[in-house]
C-alpha atoms as a PDB file:
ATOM      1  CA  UNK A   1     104.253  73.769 106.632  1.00  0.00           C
ATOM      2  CA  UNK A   2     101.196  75.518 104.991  1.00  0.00           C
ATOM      3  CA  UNK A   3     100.909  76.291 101.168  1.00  0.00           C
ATOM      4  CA  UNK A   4      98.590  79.433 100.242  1.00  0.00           C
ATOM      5  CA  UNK A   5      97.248  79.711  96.734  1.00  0.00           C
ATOM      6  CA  UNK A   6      96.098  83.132  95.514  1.00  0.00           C
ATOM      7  CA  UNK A   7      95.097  81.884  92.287  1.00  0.00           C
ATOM      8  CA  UNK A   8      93.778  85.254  90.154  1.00  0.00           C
ATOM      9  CA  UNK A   9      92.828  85.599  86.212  1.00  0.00           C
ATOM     10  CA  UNK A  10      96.771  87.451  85.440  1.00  0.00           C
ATOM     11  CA  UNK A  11      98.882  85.582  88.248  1.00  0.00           C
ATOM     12  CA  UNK A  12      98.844  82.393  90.715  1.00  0.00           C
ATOM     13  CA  UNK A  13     100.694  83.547  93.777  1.00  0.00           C
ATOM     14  CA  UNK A  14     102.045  80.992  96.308  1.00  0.00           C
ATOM     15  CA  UNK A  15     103.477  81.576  99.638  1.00  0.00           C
ATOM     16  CA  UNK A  16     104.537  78.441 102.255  1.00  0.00           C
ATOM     17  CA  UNK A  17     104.503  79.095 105.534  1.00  0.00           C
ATOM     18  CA  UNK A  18     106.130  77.789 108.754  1.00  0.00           C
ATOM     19  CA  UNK A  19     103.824  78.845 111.595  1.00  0.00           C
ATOM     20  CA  UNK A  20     103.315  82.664 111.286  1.00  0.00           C
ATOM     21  CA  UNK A  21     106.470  83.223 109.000  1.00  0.00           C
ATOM     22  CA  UNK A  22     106.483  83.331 105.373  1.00  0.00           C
ATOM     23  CA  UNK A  23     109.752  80.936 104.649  1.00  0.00           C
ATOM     24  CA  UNK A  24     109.213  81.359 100.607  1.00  0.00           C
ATOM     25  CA  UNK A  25     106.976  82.849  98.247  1.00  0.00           C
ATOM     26  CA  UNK A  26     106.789  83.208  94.309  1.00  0.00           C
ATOM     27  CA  UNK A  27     104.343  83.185  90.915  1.00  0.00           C
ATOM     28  CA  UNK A  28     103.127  81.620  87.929  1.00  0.00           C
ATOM     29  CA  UNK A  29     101.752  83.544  85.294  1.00  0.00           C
ATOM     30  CA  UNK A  30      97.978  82.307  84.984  1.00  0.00           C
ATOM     31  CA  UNK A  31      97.554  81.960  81.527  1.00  0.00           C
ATOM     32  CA  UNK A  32     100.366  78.967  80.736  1.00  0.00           C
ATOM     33  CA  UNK A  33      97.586  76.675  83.169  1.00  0.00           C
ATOM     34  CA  UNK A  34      94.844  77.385  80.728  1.00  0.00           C
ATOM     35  CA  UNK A  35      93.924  76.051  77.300  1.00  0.00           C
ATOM     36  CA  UNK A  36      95.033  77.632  74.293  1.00  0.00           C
ATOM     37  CA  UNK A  37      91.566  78.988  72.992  1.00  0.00           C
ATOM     38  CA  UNK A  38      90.913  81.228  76.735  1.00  0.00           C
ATOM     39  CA  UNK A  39      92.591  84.461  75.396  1.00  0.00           C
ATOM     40  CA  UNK A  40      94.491  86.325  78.150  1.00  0.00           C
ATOM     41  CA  UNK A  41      95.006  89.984  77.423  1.00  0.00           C
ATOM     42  CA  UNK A  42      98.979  90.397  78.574  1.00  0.00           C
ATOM     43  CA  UNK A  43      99.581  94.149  77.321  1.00  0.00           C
ATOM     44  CA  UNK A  44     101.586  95.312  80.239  1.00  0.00           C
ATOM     45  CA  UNK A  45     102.908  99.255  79.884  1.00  0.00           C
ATOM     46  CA  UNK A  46     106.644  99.281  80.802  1.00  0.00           C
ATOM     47  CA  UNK A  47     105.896 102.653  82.510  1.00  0.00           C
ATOM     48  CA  UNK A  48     104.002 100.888  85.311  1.00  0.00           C
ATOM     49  CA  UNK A  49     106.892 100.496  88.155  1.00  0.00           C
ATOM     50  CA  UNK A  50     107.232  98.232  90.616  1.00  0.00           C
ATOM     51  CA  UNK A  51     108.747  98.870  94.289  1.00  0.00           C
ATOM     52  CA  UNK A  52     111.464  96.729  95.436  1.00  0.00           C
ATOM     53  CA  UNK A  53     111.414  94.146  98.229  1.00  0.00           C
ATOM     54  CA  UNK A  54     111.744  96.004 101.827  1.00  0.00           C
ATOM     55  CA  UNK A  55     114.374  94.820 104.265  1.00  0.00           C
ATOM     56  CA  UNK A  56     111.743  92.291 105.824  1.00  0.00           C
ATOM     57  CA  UNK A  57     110.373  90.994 102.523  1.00  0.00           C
ATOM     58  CA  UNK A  58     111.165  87.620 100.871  1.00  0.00           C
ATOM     59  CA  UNK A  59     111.656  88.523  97.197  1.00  0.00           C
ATOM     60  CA  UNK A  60     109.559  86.667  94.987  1.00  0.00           C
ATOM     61  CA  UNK A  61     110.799  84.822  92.224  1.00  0.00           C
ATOM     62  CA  UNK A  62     108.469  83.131  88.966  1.00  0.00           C
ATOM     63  CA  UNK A  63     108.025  79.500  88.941  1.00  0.00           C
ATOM     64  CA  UNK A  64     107.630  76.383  91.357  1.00  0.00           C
ATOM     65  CA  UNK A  65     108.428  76.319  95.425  1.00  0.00           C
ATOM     66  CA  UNK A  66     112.060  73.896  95.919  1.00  0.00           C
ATOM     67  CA  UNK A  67     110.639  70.703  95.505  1.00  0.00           C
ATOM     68  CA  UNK A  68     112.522  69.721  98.882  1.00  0.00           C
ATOM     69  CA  UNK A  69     110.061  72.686 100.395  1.00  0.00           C
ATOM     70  CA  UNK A  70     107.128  71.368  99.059  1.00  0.00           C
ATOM     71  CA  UNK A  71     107.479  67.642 100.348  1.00  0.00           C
ATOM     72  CA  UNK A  72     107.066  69.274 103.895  1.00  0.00           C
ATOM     73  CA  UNK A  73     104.428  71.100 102.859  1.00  0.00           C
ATOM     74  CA  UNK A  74     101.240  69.570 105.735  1.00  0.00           C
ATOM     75  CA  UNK A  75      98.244  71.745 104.205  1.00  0.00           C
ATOM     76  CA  UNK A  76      97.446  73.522 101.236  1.00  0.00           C
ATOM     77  CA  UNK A  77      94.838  76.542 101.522  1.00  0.00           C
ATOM     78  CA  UNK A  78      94.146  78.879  98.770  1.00  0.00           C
ATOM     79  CA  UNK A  79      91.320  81.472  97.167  1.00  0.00           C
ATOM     80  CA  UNK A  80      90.775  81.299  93.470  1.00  0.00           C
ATOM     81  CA  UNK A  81      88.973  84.669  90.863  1.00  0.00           C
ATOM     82  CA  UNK A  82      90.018  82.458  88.519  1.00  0.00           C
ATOM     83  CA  UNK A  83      88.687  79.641  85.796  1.00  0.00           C
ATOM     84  CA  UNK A  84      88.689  76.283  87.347  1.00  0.00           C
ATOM     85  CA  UNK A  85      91.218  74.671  84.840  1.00  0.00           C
ATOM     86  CA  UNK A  86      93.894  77.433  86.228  1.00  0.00           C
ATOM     87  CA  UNK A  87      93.266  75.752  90.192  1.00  0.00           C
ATOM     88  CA  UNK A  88      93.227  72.122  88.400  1.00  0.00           C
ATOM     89  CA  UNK A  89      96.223  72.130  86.182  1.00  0.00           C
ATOM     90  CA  UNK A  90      98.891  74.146  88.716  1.00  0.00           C
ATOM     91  CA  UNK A  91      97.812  71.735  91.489  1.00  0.00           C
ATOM     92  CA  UNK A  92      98.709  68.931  89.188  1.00  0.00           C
ATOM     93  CA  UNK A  93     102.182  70.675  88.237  1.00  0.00           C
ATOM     94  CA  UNK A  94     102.843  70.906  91.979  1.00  0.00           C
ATOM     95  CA  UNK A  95     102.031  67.704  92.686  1.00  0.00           C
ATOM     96  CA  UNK A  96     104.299  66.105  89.850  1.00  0.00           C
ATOM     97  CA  UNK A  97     107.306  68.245  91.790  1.00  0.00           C
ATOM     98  CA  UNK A  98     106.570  66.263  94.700  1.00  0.00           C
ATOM     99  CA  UNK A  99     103.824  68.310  96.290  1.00  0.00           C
ATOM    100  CA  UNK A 100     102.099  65.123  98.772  1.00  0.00           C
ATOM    101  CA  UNK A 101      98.348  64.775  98.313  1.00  0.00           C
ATOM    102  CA  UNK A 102      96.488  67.136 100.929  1.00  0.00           C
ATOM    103  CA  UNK A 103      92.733  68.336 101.435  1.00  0.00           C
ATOM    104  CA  UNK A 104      92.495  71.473 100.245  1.00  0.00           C
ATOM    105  CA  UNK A 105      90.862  74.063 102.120  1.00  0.00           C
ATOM    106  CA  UNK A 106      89.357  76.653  99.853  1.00  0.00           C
ATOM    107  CA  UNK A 107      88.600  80.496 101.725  1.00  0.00           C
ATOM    108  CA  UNK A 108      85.131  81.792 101.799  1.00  0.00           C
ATOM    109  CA  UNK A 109      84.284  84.940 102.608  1.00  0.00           C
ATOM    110  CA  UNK A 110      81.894  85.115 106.461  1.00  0.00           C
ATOM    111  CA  UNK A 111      79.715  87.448 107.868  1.00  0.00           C
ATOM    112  CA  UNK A 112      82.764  88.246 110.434  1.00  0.00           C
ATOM    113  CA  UNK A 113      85.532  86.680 111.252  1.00  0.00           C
ATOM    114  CA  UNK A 114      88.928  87.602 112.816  1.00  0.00           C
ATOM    115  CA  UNK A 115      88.017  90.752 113.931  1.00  0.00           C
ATOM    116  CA  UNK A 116      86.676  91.801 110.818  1.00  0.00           C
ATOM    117  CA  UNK A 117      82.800  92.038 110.295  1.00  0.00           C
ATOM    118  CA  UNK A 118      81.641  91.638 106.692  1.00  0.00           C
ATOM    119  CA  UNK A 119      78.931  94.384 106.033  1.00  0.00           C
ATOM    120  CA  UNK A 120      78.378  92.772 102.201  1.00  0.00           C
ATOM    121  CA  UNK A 121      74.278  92.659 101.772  1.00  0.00           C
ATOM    122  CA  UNK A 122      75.487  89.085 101.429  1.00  0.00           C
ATOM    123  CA  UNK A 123      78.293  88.359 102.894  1.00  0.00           C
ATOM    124  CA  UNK A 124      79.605  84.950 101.225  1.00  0.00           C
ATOM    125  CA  UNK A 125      79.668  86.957  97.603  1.00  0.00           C
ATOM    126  CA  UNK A 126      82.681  88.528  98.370  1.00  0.00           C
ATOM    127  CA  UNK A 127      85.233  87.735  96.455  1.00  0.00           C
ATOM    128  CA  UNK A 128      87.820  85.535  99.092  1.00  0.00           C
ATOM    129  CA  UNK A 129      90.550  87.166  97.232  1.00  0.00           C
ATOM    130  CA  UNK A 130      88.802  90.302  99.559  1.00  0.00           C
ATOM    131  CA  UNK A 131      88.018  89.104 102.214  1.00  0.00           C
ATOM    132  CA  UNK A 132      91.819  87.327 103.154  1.00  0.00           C
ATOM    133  CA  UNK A 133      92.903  90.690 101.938  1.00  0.00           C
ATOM    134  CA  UNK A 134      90.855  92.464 104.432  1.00  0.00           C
ATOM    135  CA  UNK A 135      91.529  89.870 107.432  1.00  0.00           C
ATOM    136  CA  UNK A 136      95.561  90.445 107.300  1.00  0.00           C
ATOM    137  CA  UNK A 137      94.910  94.334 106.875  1.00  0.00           C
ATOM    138  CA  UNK A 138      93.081  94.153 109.780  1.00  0.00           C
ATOM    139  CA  UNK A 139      96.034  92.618 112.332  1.00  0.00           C
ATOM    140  CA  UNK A 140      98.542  94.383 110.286  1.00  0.00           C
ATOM    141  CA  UNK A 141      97.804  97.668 110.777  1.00  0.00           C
ATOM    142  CA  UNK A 142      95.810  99.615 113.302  1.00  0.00           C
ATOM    143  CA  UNK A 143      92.929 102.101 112.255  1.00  0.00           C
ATOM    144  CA  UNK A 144      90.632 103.040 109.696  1.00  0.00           C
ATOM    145  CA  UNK A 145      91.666 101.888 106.325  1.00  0.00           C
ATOM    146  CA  UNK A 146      91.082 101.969 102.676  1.00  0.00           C
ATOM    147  CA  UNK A 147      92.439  98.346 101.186  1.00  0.00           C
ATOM    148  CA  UNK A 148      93.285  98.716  97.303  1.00  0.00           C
ATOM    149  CA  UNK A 149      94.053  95.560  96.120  1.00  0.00           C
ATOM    150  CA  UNK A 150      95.429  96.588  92.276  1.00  0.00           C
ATOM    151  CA  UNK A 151      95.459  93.331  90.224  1.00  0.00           C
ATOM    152  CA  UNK A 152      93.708  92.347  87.424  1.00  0.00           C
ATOM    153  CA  UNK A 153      90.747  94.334  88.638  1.00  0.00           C
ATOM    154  CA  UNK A 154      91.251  96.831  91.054  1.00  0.00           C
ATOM    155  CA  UNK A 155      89.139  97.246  94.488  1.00  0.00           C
ATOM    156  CA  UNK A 156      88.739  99.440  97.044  1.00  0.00           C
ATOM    157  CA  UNK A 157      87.764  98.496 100.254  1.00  0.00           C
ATOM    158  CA  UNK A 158      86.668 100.926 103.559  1.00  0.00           C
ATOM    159  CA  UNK A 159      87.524  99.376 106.568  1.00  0.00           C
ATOM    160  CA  UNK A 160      86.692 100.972 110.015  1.00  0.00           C
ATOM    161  CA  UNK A 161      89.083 100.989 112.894  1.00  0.00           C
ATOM    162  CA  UNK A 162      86.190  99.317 114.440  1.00  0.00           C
ATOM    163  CA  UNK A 163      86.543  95.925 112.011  1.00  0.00           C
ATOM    164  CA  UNK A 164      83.677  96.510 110.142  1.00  0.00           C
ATOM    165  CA  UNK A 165      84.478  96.006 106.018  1.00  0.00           C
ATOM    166  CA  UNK A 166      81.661  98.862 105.084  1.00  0.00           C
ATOM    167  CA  UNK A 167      81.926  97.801 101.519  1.00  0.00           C
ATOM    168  CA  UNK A 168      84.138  98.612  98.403  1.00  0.00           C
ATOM    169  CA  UNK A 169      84.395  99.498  94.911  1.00  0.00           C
ATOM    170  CA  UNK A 170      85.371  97.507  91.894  1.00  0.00           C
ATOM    171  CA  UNK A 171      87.035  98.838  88.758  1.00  0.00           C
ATOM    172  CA  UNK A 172      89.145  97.582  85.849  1.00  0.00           C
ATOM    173  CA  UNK A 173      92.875  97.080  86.600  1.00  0.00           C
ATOM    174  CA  UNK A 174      96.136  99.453  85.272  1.00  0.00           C
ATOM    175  CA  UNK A 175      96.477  97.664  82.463  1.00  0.00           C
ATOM    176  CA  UNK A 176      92.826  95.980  81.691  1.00  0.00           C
ATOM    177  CA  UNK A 177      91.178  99.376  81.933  1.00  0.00           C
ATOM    178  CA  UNK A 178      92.734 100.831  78.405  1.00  0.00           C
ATOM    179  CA  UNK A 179      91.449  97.608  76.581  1.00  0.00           C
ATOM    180  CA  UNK A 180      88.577  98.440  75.810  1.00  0.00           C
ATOM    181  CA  UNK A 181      89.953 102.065  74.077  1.00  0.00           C
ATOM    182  CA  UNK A 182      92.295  99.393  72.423  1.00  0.00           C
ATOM    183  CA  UNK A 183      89.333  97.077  71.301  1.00  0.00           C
ATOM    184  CA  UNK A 184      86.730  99.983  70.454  1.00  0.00           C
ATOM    185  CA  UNK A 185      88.549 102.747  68.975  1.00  0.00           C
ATOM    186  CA  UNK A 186      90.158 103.071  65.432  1.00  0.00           C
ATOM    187  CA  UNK A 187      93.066 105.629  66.547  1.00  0.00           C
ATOM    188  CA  UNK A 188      94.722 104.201  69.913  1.00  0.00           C
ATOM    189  CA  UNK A 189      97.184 101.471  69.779  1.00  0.00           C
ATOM    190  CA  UNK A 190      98.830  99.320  72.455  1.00  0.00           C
ATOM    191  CA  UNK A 191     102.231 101.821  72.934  1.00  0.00           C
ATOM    192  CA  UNK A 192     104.147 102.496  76.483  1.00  0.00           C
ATOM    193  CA  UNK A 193     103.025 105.890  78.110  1.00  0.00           C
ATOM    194  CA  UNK A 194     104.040 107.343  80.730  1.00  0.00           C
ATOM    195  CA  UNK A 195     102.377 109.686  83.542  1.00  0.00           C
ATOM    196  CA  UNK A 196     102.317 113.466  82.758  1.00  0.00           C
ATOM    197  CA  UNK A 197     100.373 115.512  84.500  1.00  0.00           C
ATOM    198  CA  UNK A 198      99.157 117.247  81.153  1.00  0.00           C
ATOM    199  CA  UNK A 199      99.278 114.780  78.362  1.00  0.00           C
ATOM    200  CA  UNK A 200     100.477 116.336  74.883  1.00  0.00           C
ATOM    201  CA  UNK A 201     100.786 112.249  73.258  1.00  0.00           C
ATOM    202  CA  UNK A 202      97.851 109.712  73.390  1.00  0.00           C
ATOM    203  CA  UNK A 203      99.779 107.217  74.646  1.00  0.00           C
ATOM    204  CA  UNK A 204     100.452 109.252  77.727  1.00  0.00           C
ATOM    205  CA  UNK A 205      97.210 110.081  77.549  1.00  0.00           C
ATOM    206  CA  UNK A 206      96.350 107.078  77.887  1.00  0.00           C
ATOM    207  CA  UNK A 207      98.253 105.483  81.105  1.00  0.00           C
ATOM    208  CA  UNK A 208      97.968 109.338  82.546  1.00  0.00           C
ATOM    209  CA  UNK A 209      94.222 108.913  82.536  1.00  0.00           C
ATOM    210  CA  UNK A 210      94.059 104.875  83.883  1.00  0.00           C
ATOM    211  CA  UNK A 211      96.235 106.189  87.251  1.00  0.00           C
ATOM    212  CA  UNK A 212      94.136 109.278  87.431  1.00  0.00           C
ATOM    213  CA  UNK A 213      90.890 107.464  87.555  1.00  0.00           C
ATOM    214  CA  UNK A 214      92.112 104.332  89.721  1.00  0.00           C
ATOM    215  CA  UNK A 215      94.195 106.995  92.384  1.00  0.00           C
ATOM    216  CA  UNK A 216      90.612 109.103  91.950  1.00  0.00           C
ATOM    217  CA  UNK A 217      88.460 106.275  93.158  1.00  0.00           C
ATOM    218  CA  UNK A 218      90.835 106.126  96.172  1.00  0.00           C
ATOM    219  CA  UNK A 219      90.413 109.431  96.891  1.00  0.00           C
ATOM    220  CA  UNK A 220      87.186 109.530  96.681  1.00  0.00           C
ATOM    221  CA  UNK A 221      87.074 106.456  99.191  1.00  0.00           C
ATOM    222  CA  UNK A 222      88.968 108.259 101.324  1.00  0.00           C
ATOM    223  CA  UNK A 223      87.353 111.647 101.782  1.00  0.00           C
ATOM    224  CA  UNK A 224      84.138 109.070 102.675  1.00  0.00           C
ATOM    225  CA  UNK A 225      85.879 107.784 105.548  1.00  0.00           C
ATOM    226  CA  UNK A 226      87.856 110.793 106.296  1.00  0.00           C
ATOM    227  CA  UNK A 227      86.467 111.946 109.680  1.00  0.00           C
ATOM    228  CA  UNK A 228      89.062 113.420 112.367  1.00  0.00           C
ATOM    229  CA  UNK A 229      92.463 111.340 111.014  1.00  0.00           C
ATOM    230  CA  UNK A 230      92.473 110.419 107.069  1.00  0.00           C
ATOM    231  CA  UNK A 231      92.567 106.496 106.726  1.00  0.00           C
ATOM    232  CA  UNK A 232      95.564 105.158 105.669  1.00  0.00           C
ATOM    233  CA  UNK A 233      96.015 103.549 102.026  1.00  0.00           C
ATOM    234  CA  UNK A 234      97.228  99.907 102.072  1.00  0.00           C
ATOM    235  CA  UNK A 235      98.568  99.023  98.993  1.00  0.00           C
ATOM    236  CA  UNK A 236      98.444  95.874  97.650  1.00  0.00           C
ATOM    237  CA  UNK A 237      98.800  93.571  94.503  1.00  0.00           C
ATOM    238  CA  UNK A 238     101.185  93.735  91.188  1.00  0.00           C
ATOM    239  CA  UNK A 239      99.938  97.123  90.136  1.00  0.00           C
ATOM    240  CA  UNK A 240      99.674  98.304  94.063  1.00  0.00           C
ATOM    241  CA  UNK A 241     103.038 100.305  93.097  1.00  0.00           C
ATOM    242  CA  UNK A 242     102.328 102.296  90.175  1.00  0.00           C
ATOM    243  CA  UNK A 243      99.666 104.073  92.073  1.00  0.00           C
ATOM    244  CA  UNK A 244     101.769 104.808  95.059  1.00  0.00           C
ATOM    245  CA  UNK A 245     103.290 108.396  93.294  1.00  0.00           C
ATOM    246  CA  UNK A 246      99.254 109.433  92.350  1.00  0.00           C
ATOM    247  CA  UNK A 247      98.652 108.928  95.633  1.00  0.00           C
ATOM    248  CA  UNK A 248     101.136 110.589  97.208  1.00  0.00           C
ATOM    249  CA  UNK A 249     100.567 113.714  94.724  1.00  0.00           C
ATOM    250  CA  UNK A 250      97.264 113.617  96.395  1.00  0.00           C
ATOM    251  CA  UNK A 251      98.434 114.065  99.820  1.00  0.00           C
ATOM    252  CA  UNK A 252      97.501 110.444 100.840  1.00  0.00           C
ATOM    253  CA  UNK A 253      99.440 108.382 102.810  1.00  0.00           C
ATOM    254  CA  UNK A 254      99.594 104.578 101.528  1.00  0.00           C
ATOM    255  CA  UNK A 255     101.579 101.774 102.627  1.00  0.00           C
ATOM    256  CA  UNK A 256     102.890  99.027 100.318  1.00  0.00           C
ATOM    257  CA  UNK A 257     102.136  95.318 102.032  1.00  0.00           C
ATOM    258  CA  UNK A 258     102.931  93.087  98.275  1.00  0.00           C
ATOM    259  CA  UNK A 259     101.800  90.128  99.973  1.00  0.00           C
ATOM    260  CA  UNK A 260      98.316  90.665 101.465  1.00  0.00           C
ATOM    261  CA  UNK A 261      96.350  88.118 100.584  1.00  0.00           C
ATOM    262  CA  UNK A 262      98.249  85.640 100.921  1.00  0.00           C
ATOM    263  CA  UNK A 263      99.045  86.452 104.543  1.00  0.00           C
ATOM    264  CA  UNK A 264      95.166  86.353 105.173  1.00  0.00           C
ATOM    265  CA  UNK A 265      94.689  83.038 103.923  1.00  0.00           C
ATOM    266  CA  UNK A 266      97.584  81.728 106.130  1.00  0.00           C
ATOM    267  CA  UNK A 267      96.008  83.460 109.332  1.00  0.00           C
ATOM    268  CA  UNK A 268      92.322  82.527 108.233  1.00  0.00           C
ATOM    269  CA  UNK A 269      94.251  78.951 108.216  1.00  0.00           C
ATOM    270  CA  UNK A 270      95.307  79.554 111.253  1.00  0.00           C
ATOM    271  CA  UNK A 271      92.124  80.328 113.097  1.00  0.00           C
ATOM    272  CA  UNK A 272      89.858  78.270 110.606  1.00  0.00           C
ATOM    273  CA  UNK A 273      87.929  76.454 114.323  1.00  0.00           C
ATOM    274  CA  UNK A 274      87.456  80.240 115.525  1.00  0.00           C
ATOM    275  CA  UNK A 275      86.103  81.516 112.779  1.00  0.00           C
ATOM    276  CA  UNK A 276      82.166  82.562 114.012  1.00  0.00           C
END
């Protein structure tokens, strides 16, 4: 049985897997693995949704893998965005639940791989967190495609139908991008908002204006690839689902897949001796 690690700055996802299928999956929250002086900014709006579990979706759950799960566990592979004490200290927690020792193998972005050819002007400084993303997008869905991976920071990706990863942009997540009016101006306050499509509060105006400009910098990546079919949107990470209804008001068509990246690590896994 394989365990991924998709260890970013606001969660550590896990997923084990038993060949192809995902048999279990869950999260810690990042910041209880790092020391008390690394601030972690955990302001999270209560108007940001979050779509339930399909019928064909394990339902994640916080905390550890069943420690009877994780003694069969034969190889541990996982990408990390975040510090180095965060990888350290939840490998130690799993290993004190009876996690056996293992190598680990850690994802690193290619110049092509899988089907997918990585058109980065250099190719290893993608993030892995991107480039697993982009592998499982690939063999999951047929197509062109724009990958939004909404976490912490938000990204998104243009991916041909062809394979080839064209490149991407990178923006502030839901709920990191209003810091900084938090931090730098004298009248907004941390406060729940919710979407209007003409603000009359400033906390609304607030969360109205963080979807706007994340589901704008879809768009936009859209209409770029938009040639004779528009791309579909594949939706991923914790904040993948409050963008969904921007999107859709839009006219963009977006599929939710919660569990992207850690899918690509498994199949990079996988393949790890074919990997050119």
């Amino acid at each position: 049985m394989l365990l991924a690690l998709d260890i970013g700055n606001s969660r550590i996802k896990w997923g084990l897997f038993d060949g192809e299928d995902m048999v279990a999956v869950g999260y810690f929250v990042t910041r209880q693995f790092l020391p008390q002086d690394v601030m972690a900014y955990d302001f999270e709006p209560s108007s940001f949704p979050a779509l339930p579990a399909g019928p064909d979706e394990l339902l994640a759950h916080a905390g550890a893998p069943d420690p009877r799960l994780l003694r069969q566990v034969s190889a541990i592979a996982l990408c990390s965005v975040a510090r180095a004490e965060a990888e350290t200290a939840v490998l130690v927690h799993l290993h004190s639940l009876g996690l056996p020792a293992h190598p680990l193998w850690r994802i690193q972005a290619s110049e092509r791989g899988l089907g997918v050819r990585n058109g980065y002007a250099q190719p290893q400084r993608l993030g892995a967190d991107r480039w697993a993303a982009l592998i499982a997008a690939r063999h999951l869905v047929a197509g062109t495609l724009v990958v939004v991976m909404a976490g912490t920071a938000t990204t998104v990706d243009a991916l041909t139908a062809d394979g080839d990863f064209l490149g991407g942009y990178i923006l502030p997540g839901l709920r990191l991008m209003p810091k900084s009016l938090y931090e730098r101006t004298a009248g907004i306050r941390p406060s729940d908002g919710h979407w209007q499509p003409f603000p009359k509060a400033t906390s609304d105006a607030v969360t109205s204006g963080v979807l706007a400009a994340s589901a704008g910098a879809v768009a936009g990546m859209v209409q770029r690839l938009n040639q004779q079919q528009p791309p579909l949107v594949l939706l991923s990470g914790g904040n993948g689902p409050a963008l969904a209804e921007r999107l859709q008001e839009l006219g963009l068509t977006w599929r939710y897949a919660r569990d992207l990246v850690l899918h690509g690590i498994a199949r990079l896994y996988r393949a790890r001796n074919d990997i050119l």
